[in-house]
Structures are given as C-alpha cells and as structure tokens.
PDB file of N, CA and C in Angstrom:
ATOM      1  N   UNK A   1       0.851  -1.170   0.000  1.00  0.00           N
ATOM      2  CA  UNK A   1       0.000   0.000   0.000  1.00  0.00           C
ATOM      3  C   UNK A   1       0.896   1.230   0.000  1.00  0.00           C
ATOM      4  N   UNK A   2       0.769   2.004  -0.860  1.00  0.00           N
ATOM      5  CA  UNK A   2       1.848   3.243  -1.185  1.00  0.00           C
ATOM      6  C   UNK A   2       0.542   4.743  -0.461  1.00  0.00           C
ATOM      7  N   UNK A   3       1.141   5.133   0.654  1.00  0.00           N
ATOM      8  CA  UNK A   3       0.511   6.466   1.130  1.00  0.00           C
ATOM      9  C   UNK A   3       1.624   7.489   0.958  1.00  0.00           C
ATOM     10  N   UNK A   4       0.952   8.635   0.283  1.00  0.00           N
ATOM     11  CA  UNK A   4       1.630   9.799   0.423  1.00  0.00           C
ATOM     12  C   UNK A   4       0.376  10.921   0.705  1.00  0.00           C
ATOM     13  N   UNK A   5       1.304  12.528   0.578  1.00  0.00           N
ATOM     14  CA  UNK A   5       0.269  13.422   0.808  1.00  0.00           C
ATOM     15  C   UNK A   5       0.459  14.311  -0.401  1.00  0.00           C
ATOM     16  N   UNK A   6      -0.967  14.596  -0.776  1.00  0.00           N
ATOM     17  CA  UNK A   6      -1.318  15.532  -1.602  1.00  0.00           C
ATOM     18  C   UNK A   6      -1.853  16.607  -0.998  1.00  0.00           C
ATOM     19  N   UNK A   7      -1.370  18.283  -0.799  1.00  0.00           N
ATOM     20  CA  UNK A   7      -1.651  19.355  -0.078  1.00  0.00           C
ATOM     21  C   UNK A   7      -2.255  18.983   0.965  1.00  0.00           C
ATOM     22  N   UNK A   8      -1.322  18.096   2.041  1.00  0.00           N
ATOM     23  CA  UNK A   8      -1.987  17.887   3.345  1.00  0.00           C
ATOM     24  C   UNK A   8      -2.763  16.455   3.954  1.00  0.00           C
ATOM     25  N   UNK A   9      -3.185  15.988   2.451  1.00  0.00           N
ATOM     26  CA  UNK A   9      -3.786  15.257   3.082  1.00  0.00           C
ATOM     27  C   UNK A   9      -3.245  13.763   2.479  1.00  0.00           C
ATOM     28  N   UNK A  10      -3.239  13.160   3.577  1.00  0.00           N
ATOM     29  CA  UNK A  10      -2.798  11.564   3.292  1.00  0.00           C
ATOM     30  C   UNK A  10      -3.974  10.840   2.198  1.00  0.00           C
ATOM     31  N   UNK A  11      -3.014  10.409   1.275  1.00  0.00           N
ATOM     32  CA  UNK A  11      -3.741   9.366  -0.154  1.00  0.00           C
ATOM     33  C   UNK A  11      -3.588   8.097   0.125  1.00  0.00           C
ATOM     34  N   UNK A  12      -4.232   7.517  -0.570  1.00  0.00           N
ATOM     35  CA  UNK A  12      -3.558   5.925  -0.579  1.00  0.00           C
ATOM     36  C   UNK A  12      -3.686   5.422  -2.187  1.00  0.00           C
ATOM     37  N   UNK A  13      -2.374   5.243  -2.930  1.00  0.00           N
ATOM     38  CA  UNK A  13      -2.154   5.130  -4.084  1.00  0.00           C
ATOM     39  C   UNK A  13      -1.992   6.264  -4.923  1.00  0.00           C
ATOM     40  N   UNK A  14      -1.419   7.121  -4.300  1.00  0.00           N
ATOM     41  CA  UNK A  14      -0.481   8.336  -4.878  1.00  0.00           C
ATOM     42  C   UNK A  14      -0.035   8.051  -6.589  1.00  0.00           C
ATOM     43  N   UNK A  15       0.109   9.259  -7.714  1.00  0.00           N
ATOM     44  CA  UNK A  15       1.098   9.196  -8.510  1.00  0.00           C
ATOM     45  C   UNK A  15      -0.196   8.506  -9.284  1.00  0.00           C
ATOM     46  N   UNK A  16       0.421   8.105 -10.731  1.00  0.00           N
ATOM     47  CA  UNK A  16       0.046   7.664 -12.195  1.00  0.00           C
ATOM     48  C   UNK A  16      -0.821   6.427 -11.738  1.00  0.00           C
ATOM     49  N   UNK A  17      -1.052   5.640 -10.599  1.00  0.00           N
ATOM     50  CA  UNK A  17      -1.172   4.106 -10.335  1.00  0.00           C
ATOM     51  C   UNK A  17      -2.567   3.845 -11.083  1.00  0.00           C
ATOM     52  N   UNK A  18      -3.698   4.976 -10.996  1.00  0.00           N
ATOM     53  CA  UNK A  18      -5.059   4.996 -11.562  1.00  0.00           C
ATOM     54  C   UNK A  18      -5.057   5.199 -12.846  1.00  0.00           C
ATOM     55  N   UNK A  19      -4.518   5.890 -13.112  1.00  0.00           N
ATOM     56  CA  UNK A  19      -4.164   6.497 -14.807  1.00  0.00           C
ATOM     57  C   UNK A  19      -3.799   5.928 -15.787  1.00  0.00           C
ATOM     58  N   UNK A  20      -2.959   4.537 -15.281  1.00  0.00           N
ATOM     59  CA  UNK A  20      -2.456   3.692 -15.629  1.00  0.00           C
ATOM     60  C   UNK A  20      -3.432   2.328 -15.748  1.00  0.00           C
ATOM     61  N   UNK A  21      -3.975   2.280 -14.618  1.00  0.00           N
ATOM     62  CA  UNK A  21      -4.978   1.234 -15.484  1.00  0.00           C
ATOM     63  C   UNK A  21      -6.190   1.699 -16.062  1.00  0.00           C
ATOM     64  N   UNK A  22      -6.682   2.864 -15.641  1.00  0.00           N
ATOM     65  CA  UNK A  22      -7.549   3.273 -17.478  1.00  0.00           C
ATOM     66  C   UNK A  22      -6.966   3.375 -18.595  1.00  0.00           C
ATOM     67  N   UNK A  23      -5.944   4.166 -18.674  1.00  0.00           N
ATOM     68  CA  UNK A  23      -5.345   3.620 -20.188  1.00  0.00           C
ATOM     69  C   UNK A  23      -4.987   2.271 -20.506  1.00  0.00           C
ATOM     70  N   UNK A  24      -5.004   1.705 -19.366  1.00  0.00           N
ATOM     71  CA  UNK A  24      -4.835  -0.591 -19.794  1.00  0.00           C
ATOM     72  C   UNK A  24      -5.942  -0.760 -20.790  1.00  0.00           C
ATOM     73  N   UNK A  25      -7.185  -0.082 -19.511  1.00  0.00           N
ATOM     74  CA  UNK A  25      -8.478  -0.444 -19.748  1.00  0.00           C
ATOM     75  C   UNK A  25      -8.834  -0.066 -21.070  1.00  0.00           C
ATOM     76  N   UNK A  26      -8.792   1.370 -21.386  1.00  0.00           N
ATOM     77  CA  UNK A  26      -9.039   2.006 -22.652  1.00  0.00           C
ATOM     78  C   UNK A  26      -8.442   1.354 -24.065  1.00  0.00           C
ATOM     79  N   UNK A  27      -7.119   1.045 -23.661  1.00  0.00           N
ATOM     80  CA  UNK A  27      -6.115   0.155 -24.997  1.00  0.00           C
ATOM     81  C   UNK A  27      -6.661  -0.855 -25.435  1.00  0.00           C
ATOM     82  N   UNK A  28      -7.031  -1.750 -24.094  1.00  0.00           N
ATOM     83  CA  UNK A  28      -7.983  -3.082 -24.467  1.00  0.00           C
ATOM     84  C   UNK A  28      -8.936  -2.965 -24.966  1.00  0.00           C
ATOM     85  N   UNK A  29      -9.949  -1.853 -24.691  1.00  0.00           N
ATOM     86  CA  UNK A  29     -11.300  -1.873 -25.295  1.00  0.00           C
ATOM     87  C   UNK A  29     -10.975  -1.498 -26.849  1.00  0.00           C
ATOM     88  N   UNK A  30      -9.940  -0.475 -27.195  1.00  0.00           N
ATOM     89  CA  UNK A  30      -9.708  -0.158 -28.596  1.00  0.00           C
ATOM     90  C   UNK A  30      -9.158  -1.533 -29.531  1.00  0.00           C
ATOM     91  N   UNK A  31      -8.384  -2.173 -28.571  1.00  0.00           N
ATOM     92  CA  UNK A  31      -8.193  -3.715 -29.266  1.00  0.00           C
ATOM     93  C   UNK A  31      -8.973  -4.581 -29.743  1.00  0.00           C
ATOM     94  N   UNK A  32      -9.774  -4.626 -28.660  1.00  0.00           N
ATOM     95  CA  UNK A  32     -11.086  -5.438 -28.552  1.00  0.00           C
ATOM     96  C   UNK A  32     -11.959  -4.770 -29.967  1.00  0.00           C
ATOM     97  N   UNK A  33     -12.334  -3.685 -30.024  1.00  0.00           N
ATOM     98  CA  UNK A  33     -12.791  -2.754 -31.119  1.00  0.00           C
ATOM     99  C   UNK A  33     -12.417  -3.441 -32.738  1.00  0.00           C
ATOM    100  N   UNK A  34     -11.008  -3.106 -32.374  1.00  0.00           N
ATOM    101  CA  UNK A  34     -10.436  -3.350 -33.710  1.00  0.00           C
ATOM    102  C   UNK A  34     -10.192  -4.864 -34.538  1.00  0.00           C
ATOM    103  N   UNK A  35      -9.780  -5.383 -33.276  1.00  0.00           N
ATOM    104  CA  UNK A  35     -10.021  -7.333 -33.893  1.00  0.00           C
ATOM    105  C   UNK A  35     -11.413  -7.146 -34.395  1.00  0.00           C
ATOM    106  N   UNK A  36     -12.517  -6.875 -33.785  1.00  0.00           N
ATOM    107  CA  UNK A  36     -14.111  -7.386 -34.001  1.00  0.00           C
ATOM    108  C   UNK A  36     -14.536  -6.528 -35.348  1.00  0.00           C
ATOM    109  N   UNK A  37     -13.609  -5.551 -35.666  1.00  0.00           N
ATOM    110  CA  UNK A  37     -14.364  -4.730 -36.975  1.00  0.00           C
ATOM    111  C   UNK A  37     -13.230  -5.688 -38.201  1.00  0.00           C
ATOM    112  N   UNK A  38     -12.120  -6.119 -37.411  1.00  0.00           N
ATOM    113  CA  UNK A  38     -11.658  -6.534 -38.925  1.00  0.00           C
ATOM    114  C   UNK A  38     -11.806  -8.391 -39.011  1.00  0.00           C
ATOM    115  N   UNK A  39     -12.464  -8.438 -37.623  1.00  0.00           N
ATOM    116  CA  UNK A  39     -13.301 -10.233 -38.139  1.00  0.00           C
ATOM    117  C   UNK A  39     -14.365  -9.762 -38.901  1.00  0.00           C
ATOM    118  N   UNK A  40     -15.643  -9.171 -38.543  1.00  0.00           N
ATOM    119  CA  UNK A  40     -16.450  -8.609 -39.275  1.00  0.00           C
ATOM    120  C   UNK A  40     -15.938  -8.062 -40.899  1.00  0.00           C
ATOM    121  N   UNK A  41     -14.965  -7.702 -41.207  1.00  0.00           N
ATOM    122  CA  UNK A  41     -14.494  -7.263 -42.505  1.00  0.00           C
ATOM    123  C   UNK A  41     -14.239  -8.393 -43.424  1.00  0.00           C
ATOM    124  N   UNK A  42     -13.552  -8.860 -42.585  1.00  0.00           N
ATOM    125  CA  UNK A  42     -13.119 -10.471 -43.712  1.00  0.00           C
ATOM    126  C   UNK A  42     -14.426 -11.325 -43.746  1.00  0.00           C
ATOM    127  N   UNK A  43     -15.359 -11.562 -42.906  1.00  0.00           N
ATOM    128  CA  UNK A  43     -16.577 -12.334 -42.909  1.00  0.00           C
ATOM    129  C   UNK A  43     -17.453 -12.072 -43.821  1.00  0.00           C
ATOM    130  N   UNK A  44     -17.935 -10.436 -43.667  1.00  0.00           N
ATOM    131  CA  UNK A  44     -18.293  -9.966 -45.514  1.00  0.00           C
ATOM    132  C   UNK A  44     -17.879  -9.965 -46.618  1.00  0.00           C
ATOM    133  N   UNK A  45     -16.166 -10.304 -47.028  1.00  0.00           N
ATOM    134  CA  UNK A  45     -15.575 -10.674 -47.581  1.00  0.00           C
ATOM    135  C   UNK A  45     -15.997 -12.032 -48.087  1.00  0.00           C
ATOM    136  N   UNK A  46     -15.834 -12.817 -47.337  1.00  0.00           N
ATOM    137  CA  UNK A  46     -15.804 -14.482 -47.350  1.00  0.00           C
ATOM    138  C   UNK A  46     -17.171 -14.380 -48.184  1.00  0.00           C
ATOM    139  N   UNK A  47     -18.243 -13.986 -47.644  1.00  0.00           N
ATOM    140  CA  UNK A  47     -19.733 -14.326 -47.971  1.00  0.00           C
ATOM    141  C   UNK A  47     -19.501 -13.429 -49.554  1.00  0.00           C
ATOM    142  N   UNK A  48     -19.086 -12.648 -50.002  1.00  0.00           N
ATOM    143  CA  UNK A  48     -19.095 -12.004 -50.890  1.00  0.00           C
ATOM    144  C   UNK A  48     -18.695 -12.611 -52.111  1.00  0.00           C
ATOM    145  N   UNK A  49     -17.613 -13.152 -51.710  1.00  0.00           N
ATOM    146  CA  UNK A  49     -17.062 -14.206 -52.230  1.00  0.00           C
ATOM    147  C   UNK A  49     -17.442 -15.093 -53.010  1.00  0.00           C
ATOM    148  N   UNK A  50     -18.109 -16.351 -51.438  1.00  0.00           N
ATOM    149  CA  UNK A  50     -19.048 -17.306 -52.240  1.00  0.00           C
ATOM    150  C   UNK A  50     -19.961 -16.516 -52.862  1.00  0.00           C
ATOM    151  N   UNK A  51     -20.741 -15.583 -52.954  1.00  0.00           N
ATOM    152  CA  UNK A  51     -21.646 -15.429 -53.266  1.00  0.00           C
ATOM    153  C   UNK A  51     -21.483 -15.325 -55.355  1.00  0.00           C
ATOM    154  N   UNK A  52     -20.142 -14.817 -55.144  1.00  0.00           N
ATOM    155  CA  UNK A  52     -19.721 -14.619 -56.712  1.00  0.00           C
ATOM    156  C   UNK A  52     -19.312 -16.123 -57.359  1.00  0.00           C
ATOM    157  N   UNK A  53     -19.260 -16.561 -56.242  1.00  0.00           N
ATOM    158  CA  UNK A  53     -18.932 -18.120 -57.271  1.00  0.00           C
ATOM    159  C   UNK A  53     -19.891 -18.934 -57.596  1.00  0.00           C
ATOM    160  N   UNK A  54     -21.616 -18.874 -56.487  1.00  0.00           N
ATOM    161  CA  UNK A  54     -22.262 -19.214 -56.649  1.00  0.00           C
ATOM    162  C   UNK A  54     -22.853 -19.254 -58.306  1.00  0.00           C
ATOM    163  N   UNK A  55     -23.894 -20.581 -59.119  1.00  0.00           N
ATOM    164  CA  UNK A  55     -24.066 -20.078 -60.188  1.00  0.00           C
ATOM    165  C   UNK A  55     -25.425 -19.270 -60.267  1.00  0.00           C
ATOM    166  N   UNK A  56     -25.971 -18.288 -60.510  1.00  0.00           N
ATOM    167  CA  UNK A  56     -27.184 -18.035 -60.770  1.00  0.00           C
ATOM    168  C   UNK A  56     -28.446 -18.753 -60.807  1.00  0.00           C
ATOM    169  N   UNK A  57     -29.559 -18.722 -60.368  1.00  0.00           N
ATOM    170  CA  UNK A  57     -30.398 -19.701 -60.576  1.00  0.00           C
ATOM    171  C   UNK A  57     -31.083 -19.592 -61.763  1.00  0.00           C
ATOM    172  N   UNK A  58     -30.905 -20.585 -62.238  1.00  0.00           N
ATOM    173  CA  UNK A  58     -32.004 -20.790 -64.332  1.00  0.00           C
ATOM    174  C   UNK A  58     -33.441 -19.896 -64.051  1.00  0.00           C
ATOM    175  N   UNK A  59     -33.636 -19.137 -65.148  1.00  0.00           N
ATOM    176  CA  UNK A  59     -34.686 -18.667 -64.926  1.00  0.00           C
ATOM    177  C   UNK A  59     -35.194 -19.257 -65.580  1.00  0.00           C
ATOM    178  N   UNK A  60     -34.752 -19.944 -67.000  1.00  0.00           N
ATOM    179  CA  UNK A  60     -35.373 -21.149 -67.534  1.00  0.00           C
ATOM    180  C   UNK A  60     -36.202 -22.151 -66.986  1.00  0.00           C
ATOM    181  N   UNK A  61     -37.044 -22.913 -66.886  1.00  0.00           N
ATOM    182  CA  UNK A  61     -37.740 -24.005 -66.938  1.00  0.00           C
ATOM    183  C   UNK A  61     -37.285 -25.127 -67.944  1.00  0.00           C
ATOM    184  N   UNK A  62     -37.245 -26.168 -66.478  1.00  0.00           N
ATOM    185  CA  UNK A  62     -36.916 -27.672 -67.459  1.00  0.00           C
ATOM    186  C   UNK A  62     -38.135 -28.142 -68.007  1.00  0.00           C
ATOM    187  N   UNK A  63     -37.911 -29.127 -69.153  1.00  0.00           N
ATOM    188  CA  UNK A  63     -39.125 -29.918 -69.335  1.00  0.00           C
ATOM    189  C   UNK A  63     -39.589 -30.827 -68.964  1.00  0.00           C
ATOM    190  N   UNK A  64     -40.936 -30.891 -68.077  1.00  0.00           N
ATOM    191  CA  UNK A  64     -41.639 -32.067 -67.499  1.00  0.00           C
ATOM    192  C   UNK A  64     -41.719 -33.202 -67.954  1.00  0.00           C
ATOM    193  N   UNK A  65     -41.882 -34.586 -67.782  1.00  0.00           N
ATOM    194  CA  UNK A  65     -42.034 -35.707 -68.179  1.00  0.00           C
ATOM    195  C   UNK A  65     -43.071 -36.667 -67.367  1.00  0.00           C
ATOM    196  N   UNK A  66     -43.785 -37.392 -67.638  1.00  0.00           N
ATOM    197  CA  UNK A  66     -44.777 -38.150 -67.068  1.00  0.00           C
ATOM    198  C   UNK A  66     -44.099 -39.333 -67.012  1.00  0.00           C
ATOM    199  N   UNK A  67     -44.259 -40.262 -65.937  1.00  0.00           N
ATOM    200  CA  UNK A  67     -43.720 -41.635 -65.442  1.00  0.00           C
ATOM    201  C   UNK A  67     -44.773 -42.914 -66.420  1.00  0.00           C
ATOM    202  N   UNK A  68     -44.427 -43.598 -67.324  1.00  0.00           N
ATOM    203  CA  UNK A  68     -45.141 -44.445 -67.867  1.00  0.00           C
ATOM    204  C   UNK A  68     -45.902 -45.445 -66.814  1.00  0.00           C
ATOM    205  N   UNK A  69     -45.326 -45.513 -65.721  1.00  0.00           N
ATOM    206  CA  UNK A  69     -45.853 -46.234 -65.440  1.00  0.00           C
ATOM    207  C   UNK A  69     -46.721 -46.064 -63.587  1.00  0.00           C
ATOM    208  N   UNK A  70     -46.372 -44.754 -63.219  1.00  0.00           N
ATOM    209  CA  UNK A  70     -47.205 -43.992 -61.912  1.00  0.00           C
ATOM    210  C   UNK A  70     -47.828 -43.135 -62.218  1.00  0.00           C
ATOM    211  N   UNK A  71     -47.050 -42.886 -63.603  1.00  0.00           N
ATOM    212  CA  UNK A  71     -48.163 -40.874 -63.924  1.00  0.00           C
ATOM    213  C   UNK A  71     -47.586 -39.814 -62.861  1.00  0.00           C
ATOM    214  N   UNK A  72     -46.403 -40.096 -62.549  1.00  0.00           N
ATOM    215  CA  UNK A  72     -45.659 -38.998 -61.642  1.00  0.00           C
ATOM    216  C   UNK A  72     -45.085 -38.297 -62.656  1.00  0.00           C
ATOM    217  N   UNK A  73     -45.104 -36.659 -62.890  1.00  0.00           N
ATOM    218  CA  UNK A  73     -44.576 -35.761 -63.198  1.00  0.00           C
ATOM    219  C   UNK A  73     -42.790 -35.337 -62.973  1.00  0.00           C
ATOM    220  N   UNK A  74     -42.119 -35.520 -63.623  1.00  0.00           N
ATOM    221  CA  UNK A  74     -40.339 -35.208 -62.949  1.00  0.00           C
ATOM    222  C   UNK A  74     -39.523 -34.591 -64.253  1.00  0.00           C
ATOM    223  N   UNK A  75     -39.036 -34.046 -63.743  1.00  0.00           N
ATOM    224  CA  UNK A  75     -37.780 -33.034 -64.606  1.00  0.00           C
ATOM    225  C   UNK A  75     -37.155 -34.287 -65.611  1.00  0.00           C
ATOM    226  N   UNK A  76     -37.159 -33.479 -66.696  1.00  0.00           N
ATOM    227  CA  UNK A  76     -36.801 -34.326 -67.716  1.00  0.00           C
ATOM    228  C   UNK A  76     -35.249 -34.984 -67.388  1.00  0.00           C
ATOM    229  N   UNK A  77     -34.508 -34.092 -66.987  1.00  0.00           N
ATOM    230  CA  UNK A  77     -33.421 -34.829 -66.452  1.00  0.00           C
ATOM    231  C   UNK A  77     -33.224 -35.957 -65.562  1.00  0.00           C
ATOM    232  N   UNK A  78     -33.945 -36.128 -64.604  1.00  0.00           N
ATOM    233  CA  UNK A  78     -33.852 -37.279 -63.504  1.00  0.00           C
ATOM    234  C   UNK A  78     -34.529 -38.002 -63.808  1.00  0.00           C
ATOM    235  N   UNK A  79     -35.146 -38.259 -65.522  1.00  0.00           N
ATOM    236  CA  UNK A  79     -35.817 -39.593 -65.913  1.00  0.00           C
ATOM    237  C   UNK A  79     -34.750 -40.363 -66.761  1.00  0.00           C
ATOM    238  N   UNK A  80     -35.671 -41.670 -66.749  1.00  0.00           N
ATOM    239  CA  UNK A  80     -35.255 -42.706 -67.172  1.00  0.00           C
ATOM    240  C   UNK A  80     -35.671 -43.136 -68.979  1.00  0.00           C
ATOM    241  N   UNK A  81     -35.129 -42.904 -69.842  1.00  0.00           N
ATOM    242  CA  UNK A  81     -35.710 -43.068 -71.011  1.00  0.00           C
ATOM    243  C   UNK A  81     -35.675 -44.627 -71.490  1.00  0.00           C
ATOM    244  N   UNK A  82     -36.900 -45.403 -71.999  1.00  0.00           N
ATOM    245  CA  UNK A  82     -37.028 -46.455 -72.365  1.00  0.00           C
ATOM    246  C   UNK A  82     -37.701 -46.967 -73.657  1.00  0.00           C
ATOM    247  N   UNK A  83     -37.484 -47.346 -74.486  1.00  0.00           N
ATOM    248  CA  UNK A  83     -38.418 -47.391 -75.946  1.00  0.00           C
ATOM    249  C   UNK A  83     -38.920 -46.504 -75.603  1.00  0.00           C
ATOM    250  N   UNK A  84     -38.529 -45.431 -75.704  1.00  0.00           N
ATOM    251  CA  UNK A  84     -39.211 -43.811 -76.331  1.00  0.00           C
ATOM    252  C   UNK A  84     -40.255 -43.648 -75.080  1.00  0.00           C
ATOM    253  N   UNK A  85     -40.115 -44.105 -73.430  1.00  0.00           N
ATOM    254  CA  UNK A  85     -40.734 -43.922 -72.654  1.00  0.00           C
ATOM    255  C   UNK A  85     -40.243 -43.694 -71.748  1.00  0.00           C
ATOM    256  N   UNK A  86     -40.802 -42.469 -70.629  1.00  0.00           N
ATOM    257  CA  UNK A  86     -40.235 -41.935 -69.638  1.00  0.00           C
ATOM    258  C   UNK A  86     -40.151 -42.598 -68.587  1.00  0.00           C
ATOM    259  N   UNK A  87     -39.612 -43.009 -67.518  1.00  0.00           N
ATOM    260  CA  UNK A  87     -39.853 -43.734 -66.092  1.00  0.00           C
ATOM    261  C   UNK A  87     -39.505 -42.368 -64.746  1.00  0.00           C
ATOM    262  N   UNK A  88     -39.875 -42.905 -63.740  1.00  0.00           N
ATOM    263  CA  UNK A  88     -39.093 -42.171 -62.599  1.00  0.00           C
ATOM    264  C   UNK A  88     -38.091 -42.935 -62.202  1.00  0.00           C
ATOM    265  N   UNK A  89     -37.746 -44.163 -62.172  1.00  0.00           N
ATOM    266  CA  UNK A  89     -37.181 -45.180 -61.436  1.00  0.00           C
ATOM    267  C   UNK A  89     -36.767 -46.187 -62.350  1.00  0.00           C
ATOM    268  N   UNK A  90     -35.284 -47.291 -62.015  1.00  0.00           N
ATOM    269  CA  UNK A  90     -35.359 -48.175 -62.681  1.00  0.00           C
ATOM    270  C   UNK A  90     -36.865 -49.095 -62.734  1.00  0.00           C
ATOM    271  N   UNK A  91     -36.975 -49.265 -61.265  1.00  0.00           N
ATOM    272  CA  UNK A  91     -37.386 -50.304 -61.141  1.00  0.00           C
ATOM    273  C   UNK A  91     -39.442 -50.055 -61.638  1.00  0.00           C
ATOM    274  N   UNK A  92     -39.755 -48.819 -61.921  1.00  0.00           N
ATOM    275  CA  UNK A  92     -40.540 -48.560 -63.153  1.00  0.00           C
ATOM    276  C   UNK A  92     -40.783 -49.107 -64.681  1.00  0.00           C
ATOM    277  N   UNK A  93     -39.295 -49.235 -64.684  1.00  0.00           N
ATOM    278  CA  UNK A  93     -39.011 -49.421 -65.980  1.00  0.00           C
ATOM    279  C   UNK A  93     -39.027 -50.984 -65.526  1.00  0.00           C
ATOM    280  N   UNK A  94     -38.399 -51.315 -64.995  1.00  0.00           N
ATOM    281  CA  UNK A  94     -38.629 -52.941 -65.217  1.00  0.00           C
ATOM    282  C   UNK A  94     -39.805 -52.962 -65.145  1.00  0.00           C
ATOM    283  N   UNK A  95     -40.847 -52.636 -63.930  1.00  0.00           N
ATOM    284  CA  UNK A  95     -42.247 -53.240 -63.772  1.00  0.00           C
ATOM    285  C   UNK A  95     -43.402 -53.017 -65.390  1.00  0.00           C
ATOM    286  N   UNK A  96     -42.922 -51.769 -66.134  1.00  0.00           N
ATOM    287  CA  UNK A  96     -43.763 -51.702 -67.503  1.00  0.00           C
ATOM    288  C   UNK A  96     -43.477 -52.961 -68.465  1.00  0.00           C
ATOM    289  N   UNK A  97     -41.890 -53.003 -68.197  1.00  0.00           N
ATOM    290  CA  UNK A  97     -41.402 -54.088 -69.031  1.00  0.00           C
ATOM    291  C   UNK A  97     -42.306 -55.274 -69.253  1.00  0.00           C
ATOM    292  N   UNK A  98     -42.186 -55.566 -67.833  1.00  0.00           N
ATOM    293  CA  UNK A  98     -43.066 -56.868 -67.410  1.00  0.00           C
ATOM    294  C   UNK A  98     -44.393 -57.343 -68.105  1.00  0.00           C
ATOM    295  N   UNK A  99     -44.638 -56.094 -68.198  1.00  0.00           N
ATOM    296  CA  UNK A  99     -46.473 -56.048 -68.685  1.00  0.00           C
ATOM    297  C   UNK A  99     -46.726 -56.227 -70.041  1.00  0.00           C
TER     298      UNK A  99
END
C-alpha cells in the first residue's frame, strides 16, 4: 500500500497508479474494437465471395415428363428413357417391361 500526501492530506495510491490502469483499460477496449471490426471485414468478404462463385439460378424451366408407369410428373433430367418412354425409377421401368 503506497501512502503519500497531496496538499496535506494523506492518499492511498499516490502518482500515475489509476491512470495507468484506465489507459490498460481504454487500450484493451480499442483492441477489442479493432479485432471485431476486422473479423467482421473479412466475414463480408468471405460471404461475398461465395456469393460470386455461386451459379445463378435458371430462370429457364426444365421440361416435365410423365412416369409411364405412376403418372408422376419429374424433370426431364432425372428420368429414365425407355423405348421412347419416360420412367421415374429403374425399377418402373422394369415393372412396364413386365407387362
């Protein structure tokens, strides 16, 4: 415990000792400040990013196809083509076969 006197009267913790840890305090909070604005900087970055690599979504429309053999509706791509007939599934296509 450091006592001295300031015009008379006895202190306890005389000199810079307070001054010194608000400016700790103050440095840290400006630290603290500055990491969090430049995580935040690179994070909008990052997202910006992907966002440019992402591809656009088709405004196009695929063409529908009917299942020969449920009458389920599916994107022409994820069918199954068979003698000139659509399926959803192999196993569609086998069961028309059958018949």
């Amino acid at each position: 415990m450091i006592l001295c006197r300031v015009n008379g009267v006895r202190r306890i913790g005389c000199g810079n000792g307070g001054y010194a840890l608000g400016r700790l305090l103050f440095f840290g909070l400006i630290a603290v400040l500055v990491f969090w604005a430049i995580r935040s900087y690179r994070r909008g970055l990052r997202k910006r990013q992907e966002a440019a690599h992402k591809e656009p979504p088709s405004i196009e429309g695929e063409d529908m196809v009917r299942c020969a053999q449920c009458n389920v509706h599916l994107p022409k791509s994820e069918s199954l083509l068979s003698d000139g007939k659509f399926f959803c599934s192999d196993e569609h296509r086998r069961l028309h076969v059958q018949q």
